[in-house]
Protein backbone atom coordinates (compact mmCIF):
# COMPACT_ATOMS: atom_id res chain seq x y z
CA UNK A 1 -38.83 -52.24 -211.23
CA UNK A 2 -35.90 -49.35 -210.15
CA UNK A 3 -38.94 -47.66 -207.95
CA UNK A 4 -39.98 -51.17 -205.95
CA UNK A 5 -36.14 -51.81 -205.57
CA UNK A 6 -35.32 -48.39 -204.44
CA UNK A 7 -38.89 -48.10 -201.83
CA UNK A 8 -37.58 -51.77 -200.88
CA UNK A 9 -33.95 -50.61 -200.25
CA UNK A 10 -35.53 -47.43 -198.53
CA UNK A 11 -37.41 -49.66 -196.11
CA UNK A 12 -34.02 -51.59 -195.33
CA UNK A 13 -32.43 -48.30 -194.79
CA UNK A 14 -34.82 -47.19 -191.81
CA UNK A 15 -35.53 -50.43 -190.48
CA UNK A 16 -34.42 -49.88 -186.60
CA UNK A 17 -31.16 -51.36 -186.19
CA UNK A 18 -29.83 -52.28 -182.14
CA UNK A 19 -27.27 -50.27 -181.56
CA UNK A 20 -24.75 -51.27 -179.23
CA UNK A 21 -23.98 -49.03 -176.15
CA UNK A 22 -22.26 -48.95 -172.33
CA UNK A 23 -23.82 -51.49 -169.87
CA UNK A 24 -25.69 -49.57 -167.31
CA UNK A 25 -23.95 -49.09 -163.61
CA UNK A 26 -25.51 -51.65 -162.41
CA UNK A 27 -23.59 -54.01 -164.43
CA UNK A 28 -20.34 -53.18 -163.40
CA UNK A 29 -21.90 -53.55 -159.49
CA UNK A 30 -21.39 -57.43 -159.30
CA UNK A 31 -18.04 -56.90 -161.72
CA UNK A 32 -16.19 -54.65 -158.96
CA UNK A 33 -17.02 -56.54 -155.90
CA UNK A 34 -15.44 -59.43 -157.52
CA UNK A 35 -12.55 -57.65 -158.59
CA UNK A 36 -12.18 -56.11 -155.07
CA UNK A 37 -12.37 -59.93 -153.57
CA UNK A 38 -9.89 -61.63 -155.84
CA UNK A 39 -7.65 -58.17 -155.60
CA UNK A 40 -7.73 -58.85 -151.33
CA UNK A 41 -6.24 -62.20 -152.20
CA UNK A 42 -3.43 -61.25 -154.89
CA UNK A 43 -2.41 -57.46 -154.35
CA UNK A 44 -0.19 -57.69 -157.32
CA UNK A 45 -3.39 -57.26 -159.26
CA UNK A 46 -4.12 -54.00 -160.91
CA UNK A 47 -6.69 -51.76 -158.94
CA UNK A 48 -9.99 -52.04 -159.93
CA UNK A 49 -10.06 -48.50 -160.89
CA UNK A 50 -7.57 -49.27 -164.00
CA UNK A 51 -9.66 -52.61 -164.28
CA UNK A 52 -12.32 -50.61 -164.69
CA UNK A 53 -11.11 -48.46 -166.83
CA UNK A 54 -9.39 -50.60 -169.34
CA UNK A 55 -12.18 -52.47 -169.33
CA UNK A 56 -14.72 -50.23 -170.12
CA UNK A 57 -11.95 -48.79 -173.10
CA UNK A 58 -12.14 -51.61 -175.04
CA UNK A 59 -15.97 -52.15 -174.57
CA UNK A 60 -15.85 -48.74 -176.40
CA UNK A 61 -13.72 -49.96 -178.78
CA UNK A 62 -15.52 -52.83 -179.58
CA UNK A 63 -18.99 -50.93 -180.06
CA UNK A 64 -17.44 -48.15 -182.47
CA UNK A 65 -16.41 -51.21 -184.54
CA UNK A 66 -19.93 -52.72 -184.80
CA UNK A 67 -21.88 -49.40 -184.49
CA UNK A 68 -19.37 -48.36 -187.18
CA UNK A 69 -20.63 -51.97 -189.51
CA UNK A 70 -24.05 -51.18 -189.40
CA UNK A 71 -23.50 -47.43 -190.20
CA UNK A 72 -21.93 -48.75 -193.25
CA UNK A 73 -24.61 -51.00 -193.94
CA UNK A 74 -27.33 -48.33 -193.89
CA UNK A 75 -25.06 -46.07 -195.79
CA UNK A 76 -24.58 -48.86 -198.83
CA UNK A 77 -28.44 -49.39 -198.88
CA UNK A 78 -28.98 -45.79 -198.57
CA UNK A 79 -26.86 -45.02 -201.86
CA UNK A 80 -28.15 -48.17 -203.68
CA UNK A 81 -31.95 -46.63 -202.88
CA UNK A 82 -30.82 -43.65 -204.57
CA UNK A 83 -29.47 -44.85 -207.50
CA UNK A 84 -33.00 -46.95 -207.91
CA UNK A 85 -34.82 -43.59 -207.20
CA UNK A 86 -32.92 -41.93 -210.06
CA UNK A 87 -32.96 -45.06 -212.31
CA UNK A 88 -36.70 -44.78 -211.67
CA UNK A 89 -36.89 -40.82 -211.81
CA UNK A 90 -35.14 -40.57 -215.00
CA UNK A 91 -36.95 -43.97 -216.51
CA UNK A 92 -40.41 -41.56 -215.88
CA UNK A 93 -39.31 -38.49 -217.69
CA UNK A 94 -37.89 -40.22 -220.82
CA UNK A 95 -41.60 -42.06 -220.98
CA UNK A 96 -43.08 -38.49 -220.66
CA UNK A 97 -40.56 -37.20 -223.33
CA UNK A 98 -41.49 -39.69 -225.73
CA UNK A 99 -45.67 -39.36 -225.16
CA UNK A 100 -45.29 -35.85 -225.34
CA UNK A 101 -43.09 -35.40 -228.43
């Protein structure tokens, strides 16, 4: 039972999770123009530089947060397939102890 839980914990461990990263250039394209047409209208604005750039600071912010969840996901499941393994490992040799002896 300790082996199929530990393979099946293993299995959740590797699955491919999507890991969330920067938006390509191309994404901030449409973003900038529109910042540079409301900015012509209200100058008070911020430039789109520091726009930019506080936007794109807590985008980073926000992945290392959910990058950082699912890295402690995998790491629970990857301890819990351990302990199986070992629950398993050491359920094997005390069944070989006692045939043997």
């Amino acid at each position: 039972m300790a082996l199929i839980v530990g393979g099946s914990l293993s299995v959740a461990v590797l699955w491919p999770y999507k890991y969330y990263r920067e938006a390509t250039p191309d994404k901030y394209d449409s973003w900038i123009e529109q910042m540079e047409a409301y900015r012509a209208n209200h100058p008070e604005v911020m430039t789109v530089e520091d726009a930019l750039s506080s936007a794109r600071l807590s985008a980073a912010k926000e992945r290392i947060l959910l990058n950082g969840s699912i890295n402690r996901r995998k790491s629970s499941l990857m301890f819990a397939a351990f302990g199986a393994t070992v629950i398993s490992f050491t359920a094997n040799i005390l069944t070989l102890a006692r045939h043997l002896f």
